[in-house]
C-alpha atoms as a PDB file:
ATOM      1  CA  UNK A   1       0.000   0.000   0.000  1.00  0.00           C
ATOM      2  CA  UNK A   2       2.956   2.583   1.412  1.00  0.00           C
ATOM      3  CA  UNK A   3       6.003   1.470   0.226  1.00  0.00           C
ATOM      4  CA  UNK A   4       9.465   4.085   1.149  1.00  0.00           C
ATOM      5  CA  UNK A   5      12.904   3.347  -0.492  1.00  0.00           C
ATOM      6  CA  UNK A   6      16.257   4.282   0.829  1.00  0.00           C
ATOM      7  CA  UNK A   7      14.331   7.527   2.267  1.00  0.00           C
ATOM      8  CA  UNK A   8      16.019  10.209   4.168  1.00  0.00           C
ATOM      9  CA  UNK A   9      15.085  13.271   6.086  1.00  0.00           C
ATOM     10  CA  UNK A  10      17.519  15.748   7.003  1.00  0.00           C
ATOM     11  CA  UNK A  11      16.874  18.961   8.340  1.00  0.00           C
ATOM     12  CA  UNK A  12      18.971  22.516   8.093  1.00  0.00           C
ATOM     13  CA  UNK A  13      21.322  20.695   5.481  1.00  0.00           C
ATOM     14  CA  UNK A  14      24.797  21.770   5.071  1.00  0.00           C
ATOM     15  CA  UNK A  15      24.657  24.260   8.118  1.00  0.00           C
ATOM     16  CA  UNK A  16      26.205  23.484  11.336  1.00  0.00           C
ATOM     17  CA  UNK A  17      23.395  22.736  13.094  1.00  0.00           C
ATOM     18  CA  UNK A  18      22.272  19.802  10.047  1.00  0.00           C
ATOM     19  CA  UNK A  19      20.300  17.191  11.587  1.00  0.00           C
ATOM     20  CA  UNK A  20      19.752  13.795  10.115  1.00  0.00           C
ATOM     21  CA  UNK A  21      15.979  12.460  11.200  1.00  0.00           C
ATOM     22  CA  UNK A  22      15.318   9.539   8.925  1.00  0.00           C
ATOM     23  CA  UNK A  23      18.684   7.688   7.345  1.00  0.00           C
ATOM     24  CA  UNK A  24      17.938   5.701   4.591  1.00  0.00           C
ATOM     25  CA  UNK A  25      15.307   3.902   5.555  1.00  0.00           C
ATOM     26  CA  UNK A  26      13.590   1.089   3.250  1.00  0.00           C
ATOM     27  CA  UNK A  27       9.909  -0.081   4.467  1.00  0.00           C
ATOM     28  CA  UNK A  28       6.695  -1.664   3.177  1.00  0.00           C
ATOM     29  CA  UNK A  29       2.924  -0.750   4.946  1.00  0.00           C
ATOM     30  CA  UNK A  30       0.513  -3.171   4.065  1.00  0.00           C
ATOM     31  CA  UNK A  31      -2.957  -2.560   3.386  1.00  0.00           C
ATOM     32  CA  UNK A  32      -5.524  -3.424   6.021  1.00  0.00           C
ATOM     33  CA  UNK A  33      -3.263  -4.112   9.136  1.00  0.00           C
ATOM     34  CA  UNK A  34      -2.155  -1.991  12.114  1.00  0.00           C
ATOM     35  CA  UNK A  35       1.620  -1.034  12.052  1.00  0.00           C
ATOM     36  CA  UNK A  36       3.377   0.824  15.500  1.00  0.00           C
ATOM     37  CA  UNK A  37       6.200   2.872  14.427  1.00  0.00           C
ATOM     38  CA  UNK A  38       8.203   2.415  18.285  1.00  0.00           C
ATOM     39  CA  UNK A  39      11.549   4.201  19.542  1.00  0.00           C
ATOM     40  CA  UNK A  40      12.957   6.218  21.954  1.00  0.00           C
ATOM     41  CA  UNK A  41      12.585  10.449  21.559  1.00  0.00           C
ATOM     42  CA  UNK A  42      14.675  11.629  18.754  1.00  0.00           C
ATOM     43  CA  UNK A  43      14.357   8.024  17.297  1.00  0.00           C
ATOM     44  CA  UNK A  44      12.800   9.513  14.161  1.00  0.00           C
ATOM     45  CA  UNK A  45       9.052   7.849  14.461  1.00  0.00           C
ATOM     46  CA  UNK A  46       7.610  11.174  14.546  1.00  0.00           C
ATOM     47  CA  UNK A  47       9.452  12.157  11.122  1.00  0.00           C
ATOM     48  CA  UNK A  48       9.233   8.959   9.387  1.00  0.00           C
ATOM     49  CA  UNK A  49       5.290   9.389   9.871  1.00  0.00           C
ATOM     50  CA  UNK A  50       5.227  12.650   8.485  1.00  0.00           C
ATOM     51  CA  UNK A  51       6.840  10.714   5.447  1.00  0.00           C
ATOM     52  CA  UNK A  52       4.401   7.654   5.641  1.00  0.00           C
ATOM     53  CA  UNK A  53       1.784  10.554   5.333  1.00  0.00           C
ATOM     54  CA  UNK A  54       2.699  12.753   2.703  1.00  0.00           C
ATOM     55  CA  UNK A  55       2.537  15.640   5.380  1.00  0.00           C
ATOM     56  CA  UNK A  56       6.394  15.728   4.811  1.00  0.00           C
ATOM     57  CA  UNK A  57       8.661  15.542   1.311  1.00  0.00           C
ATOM     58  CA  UNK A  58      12.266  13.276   1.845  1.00  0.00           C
ATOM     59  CA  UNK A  59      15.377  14.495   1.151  1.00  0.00           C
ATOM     60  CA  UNK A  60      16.160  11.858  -1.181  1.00  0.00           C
ATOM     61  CA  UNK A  61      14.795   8.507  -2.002  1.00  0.00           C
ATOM     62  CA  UNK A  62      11.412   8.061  -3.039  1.00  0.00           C
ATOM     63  CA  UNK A  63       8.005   7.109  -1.671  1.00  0.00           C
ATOM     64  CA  UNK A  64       5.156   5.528  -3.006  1.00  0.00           C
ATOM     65  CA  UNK A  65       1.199   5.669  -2.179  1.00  0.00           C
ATOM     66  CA  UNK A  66      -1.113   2.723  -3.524  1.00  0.00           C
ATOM     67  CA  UNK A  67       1.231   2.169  -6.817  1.00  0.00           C
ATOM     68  CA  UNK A  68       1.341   5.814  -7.846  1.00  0.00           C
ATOM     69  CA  UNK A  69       5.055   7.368  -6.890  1.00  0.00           C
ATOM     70  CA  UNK A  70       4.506  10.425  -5.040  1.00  0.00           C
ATOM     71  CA  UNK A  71       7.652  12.174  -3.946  1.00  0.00           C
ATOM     72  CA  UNK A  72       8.123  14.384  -6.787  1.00  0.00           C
ATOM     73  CA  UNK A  73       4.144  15.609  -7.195  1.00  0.00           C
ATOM     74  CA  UNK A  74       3.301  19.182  -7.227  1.00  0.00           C
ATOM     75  CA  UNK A  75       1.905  20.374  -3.860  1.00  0.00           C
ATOM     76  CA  UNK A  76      -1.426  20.539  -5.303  1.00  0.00           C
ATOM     77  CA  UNK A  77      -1.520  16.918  -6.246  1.00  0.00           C
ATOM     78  CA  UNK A  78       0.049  15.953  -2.929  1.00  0.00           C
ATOM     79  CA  UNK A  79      -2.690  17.661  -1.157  1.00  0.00           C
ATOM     80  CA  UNK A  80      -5.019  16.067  -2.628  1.00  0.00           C
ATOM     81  CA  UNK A  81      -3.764  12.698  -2.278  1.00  0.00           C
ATOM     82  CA  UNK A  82      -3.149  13.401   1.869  1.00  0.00           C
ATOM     83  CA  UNK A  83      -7.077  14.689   1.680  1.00  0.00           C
ATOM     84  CA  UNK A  84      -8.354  11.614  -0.200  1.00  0.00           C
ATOM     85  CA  UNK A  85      -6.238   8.893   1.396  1.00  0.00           C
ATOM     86  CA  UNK A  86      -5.303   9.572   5.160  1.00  0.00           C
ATOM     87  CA  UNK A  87      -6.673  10.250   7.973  1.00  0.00           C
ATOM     88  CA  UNK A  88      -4.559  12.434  10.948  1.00  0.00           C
ATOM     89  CA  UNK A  89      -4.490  12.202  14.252  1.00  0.00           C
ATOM     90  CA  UNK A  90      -2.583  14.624  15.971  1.00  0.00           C
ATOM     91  CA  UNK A  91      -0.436  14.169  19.520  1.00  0.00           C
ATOM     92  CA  UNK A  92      -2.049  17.579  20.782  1.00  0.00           C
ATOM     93  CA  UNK A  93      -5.468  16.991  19.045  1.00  0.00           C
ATOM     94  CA  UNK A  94      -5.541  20.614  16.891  1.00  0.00           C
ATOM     95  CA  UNK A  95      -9.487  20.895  17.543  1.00  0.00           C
ATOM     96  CA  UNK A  96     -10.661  24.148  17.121  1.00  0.00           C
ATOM     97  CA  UNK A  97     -11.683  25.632  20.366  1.00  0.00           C
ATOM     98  CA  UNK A  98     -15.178  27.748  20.138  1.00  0.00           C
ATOM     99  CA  UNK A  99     -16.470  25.308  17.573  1.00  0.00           C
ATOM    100  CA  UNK A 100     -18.584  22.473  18.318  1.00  0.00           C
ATOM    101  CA  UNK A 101     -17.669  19.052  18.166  1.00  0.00           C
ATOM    102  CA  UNK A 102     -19.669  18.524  15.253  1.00  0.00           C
ATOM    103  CA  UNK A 103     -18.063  21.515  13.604  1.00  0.00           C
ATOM    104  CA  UNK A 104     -14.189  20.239  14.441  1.00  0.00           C
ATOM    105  CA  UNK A 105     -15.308  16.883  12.779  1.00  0.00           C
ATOM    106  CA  UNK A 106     -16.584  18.523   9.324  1.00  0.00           C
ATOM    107  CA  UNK A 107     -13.953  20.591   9.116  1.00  0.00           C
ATOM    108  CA  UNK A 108     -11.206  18.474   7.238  1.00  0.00           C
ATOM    109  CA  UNK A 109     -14.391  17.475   4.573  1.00  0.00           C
ATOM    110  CA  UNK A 110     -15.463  21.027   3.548  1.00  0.00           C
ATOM    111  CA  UNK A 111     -12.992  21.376   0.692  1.00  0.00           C
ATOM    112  CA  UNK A 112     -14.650  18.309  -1.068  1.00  0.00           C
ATOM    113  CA  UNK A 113     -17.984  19.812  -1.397  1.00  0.00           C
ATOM    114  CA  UNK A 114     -20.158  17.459  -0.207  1.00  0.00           C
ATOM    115  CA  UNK A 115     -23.740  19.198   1.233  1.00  0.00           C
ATOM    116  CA  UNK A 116     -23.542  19.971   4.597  1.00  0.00           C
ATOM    117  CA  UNK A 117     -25.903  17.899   5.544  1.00  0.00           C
ATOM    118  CA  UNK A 118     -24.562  14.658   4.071  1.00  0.00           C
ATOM    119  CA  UNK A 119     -21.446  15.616   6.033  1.00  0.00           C
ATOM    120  CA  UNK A 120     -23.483  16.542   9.421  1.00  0.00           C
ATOM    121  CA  UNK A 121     -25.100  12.983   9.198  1.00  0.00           C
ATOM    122  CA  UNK A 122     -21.985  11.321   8.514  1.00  0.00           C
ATOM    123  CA  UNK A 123     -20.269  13.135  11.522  1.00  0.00           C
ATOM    124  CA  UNK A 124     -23.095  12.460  13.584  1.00  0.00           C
ATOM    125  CA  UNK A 125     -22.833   8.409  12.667  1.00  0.00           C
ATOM    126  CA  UNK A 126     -19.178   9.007  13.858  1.00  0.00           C
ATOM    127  CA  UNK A 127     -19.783  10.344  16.748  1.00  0.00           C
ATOM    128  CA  UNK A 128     -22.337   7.624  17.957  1.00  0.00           C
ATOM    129  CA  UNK A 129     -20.007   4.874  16.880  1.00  0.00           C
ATOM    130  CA  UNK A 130     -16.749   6.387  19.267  1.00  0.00           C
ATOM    131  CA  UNK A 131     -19.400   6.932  22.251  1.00  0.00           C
ATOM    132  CA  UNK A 132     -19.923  10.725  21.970  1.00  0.00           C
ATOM    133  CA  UNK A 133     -22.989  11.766  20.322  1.00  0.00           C
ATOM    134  CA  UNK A 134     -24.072  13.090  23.051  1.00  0.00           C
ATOM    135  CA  UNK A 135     -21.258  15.653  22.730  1.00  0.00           C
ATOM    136  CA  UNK A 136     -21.297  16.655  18.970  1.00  0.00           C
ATOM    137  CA  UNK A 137     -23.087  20.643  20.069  1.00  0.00           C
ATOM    138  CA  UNK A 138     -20.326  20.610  23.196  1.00  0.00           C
ATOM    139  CA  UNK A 139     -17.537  23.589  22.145  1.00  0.00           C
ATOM    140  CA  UNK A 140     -14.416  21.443  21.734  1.00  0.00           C
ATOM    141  CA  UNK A 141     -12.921  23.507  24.865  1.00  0.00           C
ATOM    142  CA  UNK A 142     -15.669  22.174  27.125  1.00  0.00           C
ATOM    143  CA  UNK A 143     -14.226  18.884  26.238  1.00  0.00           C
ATOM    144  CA  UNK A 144     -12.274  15.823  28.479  1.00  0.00           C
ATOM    145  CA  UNK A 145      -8.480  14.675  26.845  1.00  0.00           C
ATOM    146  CA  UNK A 146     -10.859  11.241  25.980  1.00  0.00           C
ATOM    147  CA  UNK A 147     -13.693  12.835  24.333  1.00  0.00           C
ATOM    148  CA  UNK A 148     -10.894  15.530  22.469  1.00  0.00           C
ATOM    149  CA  UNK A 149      -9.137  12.474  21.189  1.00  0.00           C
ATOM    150  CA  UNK A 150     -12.375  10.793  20.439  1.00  0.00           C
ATOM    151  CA  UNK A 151     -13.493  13.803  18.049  1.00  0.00           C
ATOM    152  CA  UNK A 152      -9.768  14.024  16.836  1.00  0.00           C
ATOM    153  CA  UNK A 153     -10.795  10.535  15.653  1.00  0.00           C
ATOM    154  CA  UNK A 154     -13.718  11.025  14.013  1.00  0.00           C
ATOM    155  CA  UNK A 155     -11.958  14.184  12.123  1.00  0.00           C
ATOM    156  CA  UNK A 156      -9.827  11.644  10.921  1.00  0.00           C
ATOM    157  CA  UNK A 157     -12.462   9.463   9.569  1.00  0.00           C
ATOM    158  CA  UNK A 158     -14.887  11.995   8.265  1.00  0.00           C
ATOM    159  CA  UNK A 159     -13.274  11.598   4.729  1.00  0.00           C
ATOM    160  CA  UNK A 160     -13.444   7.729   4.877  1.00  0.00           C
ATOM    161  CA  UNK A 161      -9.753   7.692   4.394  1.00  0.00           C
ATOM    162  CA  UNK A 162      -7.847   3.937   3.576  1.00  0.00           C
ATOM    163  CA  UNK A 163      -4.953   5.097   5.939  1.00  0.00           C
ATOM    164  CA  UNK A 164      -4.862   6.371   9.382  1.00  0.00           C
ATOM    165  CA  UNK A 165      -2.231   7.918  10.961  1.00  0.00           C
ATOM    166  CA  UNK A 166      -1.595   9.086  14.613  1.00  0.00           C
ATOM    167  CA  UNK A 167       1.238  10.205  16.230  1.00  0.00           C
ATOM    168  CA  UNK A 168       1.902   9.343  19.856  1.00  0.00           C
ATOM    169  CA  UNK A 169      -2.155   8.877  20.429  1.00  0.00           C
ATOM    170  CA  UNK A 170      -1.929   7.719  23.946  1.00  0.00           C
ATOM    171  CA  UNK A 171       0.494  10.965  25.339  1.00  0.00           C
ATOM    172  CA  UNK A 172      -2.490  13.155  27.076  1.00  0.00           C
ATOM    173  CA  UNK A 173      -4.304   9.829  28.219  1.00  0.00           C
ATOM    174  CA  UNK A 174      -4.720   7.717  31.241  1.00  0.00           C
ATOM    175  CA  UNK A 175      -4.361   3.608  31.377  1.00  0.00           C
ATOM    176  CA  UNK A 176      -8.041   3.319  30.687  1.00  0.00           C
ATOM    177  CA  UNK A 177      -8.250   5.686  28.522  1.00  0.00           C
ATOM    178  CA  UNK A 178      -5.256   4.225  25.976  1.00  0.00           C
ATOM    179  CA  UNK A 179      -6.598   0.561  26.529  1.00  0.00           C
ATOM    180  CA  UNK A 180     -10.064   2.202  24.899  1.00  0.00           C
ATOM    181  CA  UNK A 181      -8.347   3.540  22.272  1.00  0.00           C
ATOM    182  CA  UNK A 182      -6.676   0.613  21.022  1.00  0.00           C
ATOM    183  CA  UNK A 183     -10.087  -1.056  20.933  1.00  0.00           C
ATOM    184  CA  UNK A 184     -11.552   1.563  18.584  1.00  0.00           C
ATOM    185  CA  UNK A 185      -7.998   0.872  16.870  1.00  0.00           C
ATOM    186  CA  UNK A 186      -8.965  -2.744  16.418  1.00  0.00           C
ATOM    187  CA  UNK A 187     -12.647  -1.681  15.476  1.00  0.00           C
ATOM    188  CA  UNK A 188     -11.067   0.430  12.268  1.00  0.00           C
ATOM    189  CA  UNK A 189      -8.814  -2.734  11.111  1.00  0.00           C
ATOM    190  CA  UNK A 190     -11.857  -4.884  11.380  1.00  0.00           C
ATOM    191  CA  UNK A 191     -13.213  -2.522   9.031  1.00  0.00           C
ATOM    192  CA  UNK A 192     -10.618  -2.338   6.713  1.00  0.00           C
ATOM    193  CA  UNK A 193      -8.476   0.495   7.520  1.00  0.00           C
ATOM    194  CA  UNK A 194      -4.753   0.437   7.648  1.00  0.00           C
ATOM    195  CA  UNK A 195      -3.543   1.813  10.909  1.00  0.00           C
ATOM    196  CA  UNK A 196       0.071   3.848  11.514  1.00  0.00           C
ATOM    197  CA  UNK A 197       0.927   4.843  14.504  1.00  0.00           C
ATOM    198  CA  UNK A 198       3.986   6.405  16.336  1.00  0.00           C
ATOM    199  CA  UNK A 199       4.317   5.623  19.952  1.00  0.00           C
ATOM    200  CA  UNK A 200       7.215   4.452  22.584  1.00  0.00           C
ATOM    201  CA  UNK A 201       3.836   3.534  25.201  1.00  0.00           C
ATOM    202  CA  UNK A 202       3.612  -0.492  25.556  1.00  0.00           C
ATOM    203  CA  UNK A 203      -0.069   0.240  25.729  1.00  0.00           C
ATOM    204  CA  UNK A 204       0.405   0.603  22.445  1.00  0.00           C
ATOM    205  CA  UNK A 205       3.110  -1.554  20.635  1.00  0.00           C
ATOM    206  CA  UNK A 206       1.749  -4.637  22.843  1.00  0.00           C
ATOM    207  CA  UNK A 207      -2.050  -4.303  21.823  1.00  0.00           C
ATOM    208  CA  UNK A 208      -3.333  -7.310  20.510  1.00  0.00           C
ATOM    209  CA  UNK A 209      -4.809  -4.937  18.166  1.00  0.00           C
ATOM    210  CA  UNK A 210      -1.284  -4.576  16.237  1.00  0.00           C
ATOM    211  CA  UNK A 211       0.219  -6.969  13.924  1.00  0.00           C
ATOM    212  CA  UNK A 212       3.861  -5.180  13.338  1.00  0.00           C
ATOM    213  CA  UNK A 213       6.487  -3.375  15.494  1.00  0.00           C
ATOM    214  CA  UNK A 214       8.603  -1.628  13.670  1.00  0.00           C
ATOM    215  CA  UNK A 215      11.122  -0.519  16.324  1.00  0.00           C
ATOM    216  CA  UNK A 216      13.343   2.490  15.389  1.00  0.00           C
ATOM    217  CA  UNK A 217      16.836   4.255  16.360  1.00  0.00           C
ATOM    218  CA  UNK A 218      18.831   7.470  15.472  1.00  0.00           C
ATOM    219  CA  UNK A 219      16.738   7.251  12.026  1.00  0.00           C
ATOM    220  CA  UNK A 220      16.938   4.161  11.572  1.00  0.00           C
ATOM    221  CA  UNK A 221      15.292   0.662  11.495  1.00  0.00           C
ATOM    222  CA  UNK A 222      16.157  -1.070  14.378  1.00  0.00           C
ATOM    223  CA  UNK A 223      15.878  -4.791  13.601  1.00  0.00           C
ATOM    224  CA  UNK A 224      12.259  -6.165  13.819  1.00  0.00           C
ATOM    225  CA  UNK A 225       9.650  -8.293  15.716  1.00  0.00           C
ATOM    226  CA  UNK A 226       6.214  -9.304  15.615  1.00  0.00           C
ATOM    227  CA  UNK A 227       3.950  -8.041  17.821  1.00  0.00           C
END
């Protein structure tokens, strides 16, 4: 599905302060499972998601998205493959406070141009599903870290993406909190989705809900193991 070759990310290049986040790395995502990016801070996870997700362009080496190589598209075409393939979830959430729930969730599907009221019934039906319908005319500053990361999923989802990505998703939550998360995580694989996420939190990496650790270190992979 994601497939990177001999990628690299390397930021303020030539200067003296030139950092190398992502060194060459080679990897394969397949379609339909649930994939843990783990390492230690500064490990390069965070970057090498960016990647995964077209949010980010390499330095060298090239990246590909469903067949169709992607590294070298113009911004407008990359946009438009991020909007029509991925889903984001965001360590620090990025709702917008004085909006509603409901709002937050449409957001991310206005520039399609669906009618708002396909979308609104859409959000609503993802907003039942994650437990918080009940919330969806709550402003998204009235809201608990688990219901924010519950909308931040449903933003995610809005656009029925085939990818979703989340970086460090269990950061701002509780025990209880991260072991209900990686149930809705195992609720989107049963349903098709292909799941990336970036996390050093065993809550996480040793889900039953994931299929494959791919353990990371100074920007580079790290051996591997099944999870």
């Amino acid at each position: 599905m994601i497939e990177l070759r001999d990628v690299r990310k390397v930021f303020h290049e030539g200067r003296p302060d030139e950092h190398v986040a992502v060194a060459g790395v080679t990897l394969a995502i397949e379609a339909g499972r649930v994939t843990v990016l783990r390492g230690p801070s500064g490990s390069g996870k965070t970057t090498l998601l960016t990647l995964i997700g077209c949010m980010a362009r390499p330095s060298c080496g090239r990246i590909w998205v469903e067949g169709r190589e992607v590294t070298s598209l113009p911004e407008r075409f990359l946009t438009e493959v991020r909007r029509r393939t991925f889903g984001f979830v965001f360590q620090q959430f990025h709702l917008l406070r004085g909006l509603s729930t409901l709002e937050n969730v449409i957001v991310p599907a206005y520039p399609l141009g669906e009618r708002r009221s396909v979308l609104v019934r859409r959000a609503r039906d993802l907003l039942d599903r994650l437990g918080i319908g009940a919330r969806a005319g709550a402003r998204a500053d009235w809201l608990s870290g688990g219901e924010a990361q519950r909308v931040a999923i449903a933003r995610a989802l809005i656009n029925d993406p085939a990818v979703v990505i989340a970086d460090e998703p269990t950061a701002h939550l509780d025990s209880r909190l991260s072991l209900e998360l990686m149930e809705i995580v195992a609720d989107l694989r049963g349903r098709g989705k292909t799941v990336v996420l970036a996390s050093h939190d065993p809550l996480v990496y040793r889900s039953p809900a994931v299929e494959r650790v791919v353990p990371l270190r100074d920007g580079r992979l790290d051996g591997e193991q099944a999870a």
